[in-house]
PDB file of N, CA and C in Angstrom:
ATOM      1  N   UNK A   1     114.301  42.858 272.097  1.00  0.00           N
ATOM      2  CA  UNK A   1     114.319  41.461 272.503  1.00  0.00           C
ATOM      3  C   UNK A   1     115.644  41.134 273.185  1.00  0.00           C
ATOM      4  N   UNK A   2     115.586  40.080 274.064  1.00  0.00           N
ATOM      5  CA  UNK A   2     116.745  39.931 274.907  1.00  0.00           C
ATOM      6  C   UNK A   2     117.108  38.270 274.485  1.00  0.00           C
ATOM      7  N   UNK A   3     118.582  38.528 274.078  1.00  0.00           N
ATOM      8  CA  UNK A   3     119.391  37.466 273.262  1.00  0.00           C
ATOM      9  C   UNK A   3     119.415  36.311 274.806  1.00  0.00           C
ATOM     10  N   UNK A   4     119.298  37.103 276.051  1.00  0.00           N
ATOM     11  CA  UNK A   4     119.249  35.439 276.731  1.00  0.00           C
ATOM     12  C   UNK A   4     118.107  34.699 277.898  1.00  0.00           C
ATOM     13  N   UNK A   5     117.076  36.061 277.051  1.00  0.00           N
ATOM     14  CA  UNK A   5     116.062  35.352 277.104  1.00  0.00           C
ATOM     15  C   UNK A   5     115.368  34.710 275.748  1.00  0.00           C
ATOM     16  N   UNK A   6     115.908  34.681 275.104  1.00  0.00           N
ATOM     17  CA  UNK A   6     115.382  34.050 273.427  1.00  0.00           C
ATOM     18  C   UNK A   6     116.091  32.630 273.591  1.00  0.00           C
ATOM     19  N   UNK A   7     117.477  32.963 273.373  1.00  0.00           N
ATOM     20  CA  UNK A   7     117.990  31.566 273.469  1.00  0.00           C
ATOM     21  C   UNK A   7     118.332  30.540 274.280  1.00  0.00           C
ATOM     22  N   UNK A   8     118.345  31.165 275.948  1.00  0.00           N
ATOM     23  CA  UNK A   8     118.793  30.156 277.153  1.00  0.00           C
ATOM     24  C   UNK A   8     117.097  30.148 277.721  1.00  0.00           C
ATOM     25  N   UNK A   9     116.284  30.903 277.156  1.00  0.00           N
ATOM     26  CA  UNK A   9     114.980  30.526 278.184  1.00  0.00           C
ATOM     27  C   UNK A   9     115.157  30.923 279.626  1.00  0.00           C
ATOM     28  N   UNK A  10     115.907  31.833 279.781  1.00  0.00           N
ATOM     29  CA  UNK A  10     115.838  32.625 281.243  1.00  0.00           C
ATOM     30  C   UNK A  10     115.579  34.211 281.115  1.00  0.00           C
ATOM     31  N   UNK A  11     115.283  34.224 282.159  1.00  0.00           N
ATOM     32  CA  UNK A  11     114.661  35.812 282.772  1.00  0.00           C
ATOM     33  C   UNK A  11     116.466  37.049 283.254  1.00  0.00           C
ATOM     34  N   UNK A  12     116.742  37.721 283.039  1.00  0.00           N
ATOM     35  CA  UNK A  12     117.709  38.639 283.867  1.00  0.00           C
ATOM     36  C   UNK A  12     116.406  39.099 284.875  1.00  0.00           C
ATOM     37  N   UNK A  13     116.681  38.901 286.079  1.00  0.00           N
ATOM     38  CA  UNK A  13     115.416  39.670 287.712  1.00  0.00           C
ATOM     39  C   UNK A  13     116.013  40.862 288.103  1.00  0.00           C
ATOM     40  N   UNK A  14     117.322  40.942 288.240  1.00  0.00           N
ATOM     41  CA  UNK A  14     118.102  41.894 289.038  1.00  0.00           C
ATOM     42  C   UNK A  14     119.473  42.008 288.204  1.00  0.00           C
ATOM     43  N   UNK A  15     119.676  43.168 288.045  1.00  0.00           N
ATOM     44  CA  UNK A  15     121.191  43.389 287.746  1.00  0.00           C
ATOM     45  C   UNK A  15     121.748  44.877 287.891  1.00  0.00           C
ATOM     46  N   UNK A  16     123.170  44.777 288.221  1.00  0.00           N
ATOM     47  CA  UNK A  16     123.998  45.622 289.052  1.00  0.00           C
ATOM     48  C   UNK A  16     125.444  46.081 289.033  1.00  0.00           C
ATOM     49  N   UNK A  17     125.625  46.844 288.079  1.00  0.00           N
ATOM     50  CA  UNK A  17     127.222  46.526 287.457  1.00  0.00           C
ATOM     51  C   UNK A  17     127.925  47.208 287.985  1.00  0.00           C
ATOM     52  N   UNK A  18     128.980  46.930 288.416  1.00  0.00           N
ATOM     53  CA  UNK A  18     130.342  48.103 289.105  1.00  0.00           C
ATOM     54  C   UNK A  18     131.188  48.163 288.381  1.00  0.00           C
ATOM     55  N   UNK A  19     132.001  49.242 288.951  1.00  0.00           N
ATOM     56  CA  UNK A  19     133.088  49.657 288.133  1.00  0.00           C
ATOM     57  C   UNK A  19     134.073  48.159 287.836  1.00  0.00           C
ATOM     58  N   UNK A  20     134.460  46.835 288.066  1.00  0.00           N
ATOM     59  CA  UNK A  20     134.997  45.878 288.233  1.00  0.00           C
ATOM     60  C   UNK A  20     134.653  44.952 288.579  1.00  0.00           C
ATOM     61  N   UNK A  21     132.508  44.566 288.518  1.00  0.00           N
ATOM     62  CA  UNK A  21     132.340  43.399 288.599  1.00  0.00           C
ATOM     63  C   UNK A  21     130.594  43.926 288.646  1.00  0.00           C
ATOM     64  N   UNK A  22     129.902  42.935 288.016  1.00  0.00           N
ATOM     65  CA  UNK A  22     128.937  42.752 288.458  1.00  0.00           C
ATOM     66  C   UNK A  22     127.729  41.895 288.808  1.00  0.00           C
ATOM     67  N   UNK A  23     126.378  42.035 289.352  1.00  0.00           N
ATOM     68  CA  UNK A  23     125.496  40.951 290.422  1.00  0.00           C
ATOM     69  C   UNK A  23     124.615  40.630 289.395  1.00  0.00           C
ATOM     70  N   UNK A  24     124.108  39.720 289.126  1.00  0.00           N
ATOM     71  CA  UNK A  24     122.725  39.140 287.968  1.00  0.00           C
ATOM     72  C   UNK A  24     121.868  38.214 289.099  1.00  0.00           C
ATOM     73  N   UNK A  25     121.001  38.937 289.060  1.00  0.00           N
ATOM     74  CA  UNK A  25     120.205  37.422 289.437  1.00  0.00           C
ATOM     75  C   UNK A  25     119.215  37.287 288.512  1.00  0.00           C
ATOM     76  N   UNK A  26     119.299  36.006 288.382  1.00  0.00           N
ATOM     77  CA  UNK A  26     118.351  35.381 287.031  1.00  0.00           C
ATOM     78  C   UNK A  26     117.743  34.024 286.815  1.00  0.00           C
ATOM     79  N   UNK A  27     116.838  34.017 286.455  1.00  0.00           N
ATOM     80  CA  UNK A  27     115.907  32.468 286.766  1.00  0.00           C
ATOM     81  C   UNK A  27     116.443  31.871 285.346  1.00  0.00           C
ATOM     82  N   UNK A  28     116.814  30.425 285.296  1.00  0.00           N
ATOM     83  CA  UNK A  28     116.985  29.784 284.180  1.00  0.00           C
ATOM     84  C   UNK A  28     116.532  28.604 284.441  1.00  0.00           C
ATOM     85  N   UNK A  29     116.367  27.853 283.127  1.00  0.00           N
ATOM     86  CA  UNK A  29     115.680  26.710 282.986  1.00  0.00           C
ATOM     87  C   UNK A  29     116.625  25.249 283.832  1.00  0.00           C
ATOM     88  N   UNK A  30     116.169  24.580 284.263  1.00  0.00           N
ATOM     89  CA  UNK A  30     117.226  23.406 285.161  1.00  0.00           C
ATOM     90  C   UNK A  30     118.610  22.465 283.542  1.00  0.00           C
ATOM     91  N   UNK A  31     117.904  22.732 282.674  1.00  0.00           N
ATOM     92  CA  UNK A  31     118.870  22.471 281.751  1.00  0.00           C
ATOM     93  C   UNK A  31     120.041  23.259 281.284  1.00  0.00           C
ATOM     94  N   UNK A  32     120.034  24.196 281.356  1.00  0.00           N
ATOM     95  CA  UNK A  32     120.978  25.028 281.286  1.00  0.00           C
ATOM     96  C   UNK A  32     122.171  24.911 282.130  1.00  0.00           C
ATOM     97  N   UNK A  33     123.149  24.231 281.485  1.00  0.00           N
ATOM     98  CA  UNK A  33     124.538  24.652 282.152  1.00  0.00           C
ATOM     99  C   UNK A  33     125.054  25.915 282.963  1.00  0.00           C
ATOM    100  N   UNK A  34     125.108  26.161 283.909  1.00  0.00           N
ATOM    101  CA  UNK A  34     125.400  27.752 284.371  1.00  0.00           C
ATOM    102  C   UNK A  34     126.872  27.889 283.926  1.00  0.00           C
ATOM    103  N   UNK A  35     127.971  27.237 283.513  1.00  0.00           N
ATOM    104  CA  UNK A  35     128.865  27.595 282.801  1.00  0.00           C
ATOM    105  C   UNK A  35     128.676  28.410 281.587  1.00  0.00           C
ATOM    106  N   UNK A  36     128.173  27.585 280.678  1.00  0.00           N
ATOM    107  CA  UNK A  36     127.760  27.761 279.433  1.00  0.00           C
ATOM    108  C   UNK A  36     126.920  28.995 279.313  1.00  0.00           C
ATOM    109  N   UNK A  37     126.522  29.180 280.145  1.00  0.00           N
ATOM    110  CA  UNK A  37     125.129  30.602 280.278  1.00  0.00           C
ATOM    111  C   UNK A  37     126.544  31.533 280.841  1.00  0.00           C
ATOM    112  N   UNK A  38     127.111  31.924 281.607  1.00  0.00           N
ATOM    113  CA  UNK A  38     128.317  32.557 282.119  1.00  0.00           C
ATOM    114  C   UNK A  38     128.650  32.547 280.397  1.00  0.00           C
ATOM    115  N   UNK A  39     129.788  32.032 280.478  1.00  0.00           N
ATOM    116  CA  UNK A  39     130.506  31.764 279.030  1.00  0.00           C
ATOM    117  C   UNK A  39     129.886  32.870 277.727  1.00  0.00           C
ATOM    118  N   UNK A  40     128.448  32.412 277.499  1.00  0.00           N
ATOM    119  CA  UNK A  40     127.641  33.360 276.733  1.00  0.00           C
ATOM    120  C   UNK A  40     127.724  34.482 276.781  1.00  0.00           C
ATOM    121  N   UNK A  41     127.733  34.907 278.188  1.00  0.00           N
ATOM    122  CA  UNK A  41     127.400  36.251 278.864  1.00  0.00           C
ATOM    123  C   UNK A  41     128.344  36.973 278.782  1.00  0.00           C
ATOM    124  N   UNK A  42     129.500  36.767 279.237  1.00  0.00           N
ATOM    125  CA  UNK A  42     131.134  36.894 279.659  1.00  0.00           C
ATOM    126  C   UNK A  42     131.408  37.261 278.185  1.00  0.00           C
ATOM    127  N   UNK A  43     131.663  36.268 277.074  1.00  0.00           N
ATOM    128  CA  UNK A  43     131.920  36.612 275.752  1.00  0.00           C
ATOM    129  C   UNK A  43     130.803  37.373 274.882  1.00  0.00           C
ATOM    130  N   UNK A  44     129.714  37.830 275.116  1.00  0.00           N
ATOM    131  CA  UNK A  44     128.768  38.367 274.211  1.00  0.00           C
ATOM    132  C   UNK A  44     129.410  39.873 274.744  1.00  0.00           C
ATOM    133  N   UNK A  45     129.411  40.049 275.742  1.00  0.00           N
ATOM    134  CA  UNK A  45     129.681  41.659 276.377  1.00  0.00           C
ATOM    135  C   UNK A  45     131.142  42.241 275.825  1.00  0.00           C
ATOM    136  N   UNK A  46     132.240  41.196 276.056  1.00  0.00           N
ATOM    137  CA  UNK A  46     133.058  41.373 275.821  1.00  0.00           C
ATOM    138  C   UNK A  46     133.633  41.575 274.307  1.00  0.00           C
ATOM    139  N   UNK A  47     132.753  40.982 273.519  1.00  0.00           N
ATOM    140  CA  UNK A  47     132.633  40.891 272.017  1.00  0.00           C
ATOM    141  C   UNK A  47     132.108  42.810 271.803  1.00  0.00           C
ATOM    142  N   UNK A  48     131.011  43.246 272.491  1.00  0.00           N
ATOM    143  CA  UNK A  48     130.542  44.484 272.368  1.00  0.00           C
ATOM    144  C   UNK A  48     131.177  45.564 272.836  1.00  0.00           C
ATOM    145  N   UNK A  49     132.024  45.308 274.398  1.00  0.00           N
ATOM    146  CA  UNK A  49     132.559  46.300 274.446  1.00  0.00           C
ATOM    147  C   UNK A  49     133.911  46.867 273.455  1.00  0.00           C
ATOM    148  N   UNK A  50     134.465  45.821 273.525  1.00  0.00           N
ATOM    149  CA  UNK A  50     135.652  45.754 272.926  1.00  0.00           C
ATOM    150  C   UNK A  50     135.250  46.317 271.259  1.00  0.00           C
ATOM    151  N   UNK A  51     134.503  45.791 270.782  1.00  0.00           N
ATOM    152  CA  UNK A  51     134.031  46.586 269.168  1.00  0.00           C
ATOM    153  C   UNK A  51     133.762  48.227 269.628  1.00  0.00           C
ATOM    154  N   UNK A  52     133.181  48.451 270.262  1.00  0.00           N
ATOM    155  CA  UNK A  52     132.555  49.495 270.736  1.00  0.00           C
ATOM    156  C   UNK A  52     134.071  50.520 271.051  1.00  0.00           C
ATOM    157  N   UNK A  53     134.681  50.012 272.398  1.00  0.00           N
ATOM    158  CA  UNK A  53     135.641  50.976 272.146  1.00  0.00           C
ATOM    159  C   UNK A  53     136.881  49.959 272.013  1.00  0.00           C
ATOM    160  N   UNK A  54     137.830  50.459 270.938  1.00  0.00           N
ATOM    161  CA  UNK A  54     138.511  49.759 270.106  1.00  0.00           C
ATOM    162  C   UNK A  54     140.219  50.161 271.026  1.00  0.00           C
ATOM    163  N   UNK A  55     140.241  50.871 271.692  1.00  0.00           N
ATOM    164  CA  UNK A  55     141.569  51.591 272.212  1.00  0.00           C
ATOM    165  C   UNK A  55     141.628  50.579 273.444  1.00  0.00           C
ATOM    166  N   UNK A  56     140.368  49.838 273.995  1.00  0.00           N
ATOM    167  CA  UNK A  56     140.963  48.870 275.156  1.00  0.00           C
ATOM    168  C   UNK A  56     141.066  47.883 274.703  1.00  0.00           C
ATOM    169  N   UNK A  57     141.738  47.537 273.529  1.00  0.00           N
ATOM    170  CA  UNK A  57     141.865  46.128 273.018  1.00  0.00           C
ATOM    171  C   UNK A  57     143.644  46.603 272.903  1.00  0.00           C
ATOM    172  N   UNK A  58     144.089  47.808 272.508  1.00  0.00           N
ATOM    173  CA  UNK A  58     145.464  48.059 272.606  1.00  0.00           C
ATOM    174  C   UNK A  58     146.437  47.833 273.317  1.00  0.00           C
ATOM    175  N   UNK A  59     145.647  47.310 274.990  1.00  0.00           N
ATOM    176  CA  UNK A  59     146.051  47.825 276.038  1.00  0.00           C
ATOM    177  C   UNK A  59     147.036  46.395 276.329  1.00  0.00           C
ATOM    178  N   UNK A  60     148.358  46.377 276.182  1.00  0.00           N
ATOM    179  CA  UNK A  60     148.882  45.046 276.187  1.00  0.00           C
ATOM    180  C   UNK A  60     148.589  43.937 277.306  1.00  0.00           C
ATOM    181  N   UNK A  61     148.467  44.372 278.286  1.00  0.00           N
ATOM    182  CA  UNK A  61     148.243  43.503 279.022  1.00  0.00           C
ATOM    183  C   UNK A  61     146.676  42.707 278.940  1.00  0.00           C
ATOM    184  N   UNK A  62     146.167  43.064 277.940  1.00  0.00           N
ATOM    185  CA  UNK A  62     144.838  42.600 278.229  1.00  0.00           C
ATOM    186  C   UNK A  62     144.867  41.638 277.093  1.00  0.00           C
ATOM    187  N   UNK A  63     145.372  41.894 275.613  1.00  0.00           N
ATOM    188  CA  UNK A  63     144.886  40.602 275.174  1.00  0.00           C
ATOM    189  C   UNK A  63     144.351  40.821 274.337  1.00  0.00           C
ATOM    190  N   UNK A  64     143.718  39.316 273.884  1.00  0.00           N
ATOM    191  CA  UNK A  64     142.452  39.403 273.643  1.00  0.00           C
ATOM    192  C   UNK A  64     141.110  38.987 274.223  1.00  0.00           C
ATOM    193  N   UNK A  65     141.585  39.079 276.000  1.00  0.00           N
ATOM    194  CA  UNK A  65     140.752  38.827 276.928  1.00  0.00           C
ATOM    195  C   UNK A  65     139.960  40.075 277.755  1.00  0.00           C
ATOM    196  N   UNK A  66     138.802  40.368 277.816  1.00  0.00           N
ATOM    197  CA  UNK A  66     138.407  41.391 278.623  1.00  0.00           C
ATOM    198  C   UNK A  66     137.956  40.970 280.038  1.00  0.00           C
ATOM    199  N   UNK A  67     137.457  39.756 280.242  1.00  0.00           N
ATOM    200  CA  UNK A  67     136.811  39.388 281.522  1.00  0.00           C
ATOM    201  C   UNK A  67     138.048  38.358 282.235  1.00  0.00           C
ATOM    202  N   UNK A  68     138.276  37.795 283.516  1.00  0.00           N
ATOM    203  CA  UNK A  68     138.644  37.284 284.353  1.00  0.00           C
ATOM    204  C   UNK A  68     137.806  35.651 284.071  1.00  0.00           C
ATOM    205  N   UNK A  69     138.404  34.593 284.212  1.00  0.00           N
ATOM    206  CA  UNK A  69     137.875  33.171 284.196  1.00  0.00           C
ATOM    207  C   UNK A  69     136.822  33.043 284.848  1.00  0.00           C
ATOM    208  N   UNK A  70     137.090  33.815 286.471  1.00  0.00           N
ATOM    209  CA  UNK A  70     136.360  33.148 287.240  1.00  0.00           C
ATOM    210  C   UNK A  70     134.721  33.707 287.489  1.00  0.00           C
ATOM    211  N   UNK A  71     134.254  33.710 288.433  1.00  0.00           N
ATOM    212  CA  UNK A  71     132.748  33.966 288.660  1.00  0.00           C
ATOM    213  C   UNK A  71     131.937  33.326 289.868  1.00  0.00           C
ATOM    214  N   UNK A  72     131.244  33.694 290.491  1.00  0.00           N
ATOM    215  CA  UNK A  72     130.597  33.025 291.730  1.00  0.00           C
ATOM    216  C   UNK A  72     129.431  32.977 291.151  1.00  0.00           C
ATOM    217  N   UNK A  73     128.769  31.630 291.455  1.00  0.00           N
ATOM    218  CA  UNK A  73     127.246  31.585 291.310  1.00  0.00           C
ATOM    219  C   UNK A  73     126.386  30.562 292.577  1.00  0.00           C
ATOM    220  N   UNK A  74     125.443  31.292 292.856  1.00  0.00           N
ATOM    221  CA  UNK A  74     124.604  30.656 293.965  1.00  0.00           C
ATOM    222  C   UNK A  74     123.246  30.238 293.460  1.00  0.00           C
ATOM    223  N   UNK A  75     122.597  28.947 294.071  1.00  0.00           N
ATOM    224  CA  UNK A  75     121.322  28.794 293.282  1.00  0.00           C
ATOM    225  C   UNK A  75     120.447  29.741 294.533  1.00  0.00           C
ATOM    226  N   UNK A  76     119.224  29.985 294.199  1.00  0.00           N
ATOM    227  CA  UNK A  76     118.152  30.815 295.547  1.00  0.00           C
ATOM    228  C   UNK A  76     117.011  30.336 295.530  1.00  0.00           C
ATOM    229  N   UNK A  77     116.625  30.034 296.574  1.00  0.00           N
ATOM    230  CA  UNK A  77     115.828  29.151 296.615  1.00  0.00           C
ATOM    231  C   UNK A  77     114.714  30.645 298.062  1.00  0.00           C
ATOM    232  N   UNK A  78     114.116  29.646 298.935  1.00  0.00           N
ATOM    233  CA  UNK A  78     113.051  30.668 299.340  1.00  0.00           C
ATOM    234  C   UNK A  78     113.401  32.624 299.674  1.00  0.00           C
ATOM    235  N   UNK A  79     114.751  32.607 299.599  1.00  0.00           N
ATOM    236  CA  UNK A  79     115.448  33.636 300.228  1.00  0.00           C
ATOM    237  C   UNK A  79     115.491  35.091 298.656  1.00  0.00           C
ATOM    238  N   UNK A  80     114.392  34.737 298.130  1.00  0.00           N
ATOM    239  CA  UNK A  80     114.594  35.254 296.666  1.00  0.00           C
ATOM    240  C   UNK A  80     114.721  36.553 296.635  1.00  0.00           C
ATOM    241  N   UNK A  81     113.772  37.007 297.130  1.00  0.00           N
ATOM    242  CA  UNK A  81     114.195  38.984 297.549  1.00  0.00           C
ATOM    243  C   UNK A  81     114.731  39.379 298.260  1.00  0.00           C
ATOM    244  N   UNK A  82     115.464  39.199 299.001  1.00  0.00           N
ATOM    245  CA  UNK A  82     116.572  39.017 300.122  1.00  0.00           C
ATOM    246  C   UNK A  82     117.795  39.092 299.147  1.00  0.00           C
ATOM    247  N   UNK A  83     117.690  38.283 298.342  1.00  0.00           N
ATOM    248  CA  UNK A  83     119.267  38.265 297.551  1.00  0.00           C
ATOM    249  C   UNK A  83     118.914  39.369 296.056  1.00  0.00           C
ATOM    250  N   UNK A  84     117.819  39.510 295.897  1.00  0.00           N
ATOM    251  CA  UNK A  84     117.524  40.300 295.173  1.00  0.00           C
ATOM    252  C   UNK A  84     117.787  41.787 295.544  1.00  0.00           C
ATOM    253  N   UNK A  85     116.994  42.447 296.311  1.00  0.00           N
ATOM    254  CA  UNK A  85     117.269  43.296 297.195  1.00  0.00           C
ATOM    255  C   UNK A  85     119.194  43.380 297.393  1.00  0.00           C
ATOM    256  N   UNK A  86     120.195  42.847 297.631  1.00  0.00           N
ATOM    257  CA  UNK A  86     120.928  42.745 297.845  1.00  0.00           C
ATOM    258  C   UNK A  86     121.924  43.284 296.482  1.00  0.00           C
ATOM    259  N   UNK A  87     121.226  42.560 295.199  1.00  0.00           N
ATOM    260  CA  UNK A  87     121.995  42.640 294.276  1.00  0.00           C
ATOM    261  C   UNK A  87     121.602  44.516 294.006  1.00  0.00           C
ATOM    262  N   UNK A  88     120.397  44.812 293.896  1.00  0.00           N
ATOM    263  CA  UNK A  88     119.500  45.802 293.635  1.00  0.00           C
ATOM    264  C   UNK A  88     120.886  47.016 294.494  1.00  0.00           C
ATOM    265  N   UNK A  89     120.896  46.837 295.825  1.00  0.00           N
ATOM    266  CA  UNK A  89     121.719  47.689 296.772  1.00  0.00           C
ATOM    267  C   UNK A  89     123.133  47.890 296.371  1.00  0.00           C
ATOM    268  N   UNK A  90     123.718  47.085 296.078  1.00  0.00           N
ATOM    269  CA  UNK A  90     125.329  46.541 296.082  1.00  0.00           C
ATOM    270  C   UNK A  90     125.750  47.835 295.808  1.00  0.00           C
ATOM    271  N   UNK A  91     125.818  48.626 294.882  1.00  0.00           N
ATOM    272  CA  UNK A  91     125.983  49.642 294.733  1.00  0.00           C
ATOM    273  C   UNK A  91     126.796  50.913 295.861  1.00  0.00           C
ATOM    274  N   UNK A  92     125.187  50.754 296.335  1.00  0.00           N
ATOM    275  CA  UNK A  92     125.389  51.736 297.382  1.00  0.00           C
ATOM    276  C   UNK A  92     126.355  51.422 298.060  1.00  0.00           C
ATOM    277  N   UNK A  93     126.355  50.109 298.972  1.00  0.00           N
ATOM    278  CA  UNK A  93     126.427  49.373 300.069  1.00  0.00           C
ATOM    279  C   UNK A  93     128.640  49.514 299.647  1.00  0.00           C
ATOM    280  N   UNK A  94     128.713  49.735 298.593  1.00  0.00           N
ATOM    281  CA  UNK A  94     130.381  49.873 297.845  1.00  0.00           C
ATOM    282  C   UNK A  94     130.398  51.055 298.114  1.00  0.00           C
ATOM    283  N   UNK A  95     129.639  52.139 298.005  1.00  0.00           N
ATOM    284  CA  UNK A  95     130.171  53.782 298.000  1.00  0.00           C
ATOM    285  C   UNK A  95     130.083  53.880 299.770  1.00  0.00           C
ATOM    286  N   UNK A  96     128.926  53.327 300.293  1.00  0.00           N
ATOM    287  CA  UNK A  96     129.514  53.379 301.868  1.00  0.00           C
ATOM    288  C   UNK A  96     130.534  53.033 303.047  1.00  0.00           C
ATOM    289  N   UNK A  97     131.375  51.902 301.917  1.00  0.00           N
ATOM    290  CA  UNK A  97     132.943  51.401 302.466  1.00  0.00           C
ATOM    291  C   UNK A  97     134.000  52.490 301.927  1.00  0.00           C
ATOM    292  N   UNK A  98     133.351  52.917 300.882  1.00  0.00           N
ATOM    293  CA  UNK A  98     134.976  53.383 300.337  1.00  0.00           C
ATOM    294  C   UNK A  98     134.849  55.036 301.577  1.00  0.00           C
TER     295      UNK A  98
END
């Protein structure tokens, strides 16, 4: 079962993680704060990795912070697999710059 589809009433559609950031696209209910859904997300992972491996919590400069404040979010409207597709690629589309 998926903790944010149980409790925020949204779908994860697409997701895409890099080494230093990654793409979600995800349908949520119009009540949902997209802060607050971020926030969830941002601290649930960070709660796991950090238990998980315990030596990057040592690391002074970090804290007791693993993620960055910020975050971009776009709403999508008819352009849905287009940005889907996009998130799906990202990947690649990073190993073909470097």
């Amino acid at each position: 079962m998926n903790p944010f589809t149980e409790r925020q009433g949204g779908e994860v559609v697409e997701l895409n993680v890099q080494v230093d950031h990654m793409h979600v696209l995800a349908l949520i209910r119009p009540k949902v704060a997209v802060s607050d859904l971020v926030g969830a997300v941002k601290g649930r992972t960070a709660i796991r990795i950090l238990s998980k491996y315990k030596k990057l919590k040592q690391k002074p400069y970090w804290g007791n912070y693993f993620r960055t404040r910020g975050y971009c979010v776009d709403a999508v409207g008819l352009d849905e697999e287009k940005v889907r597709r996009y998130v799906m690629y990202q990947d690649e589309k990073d190993r073909e710059k470097s």
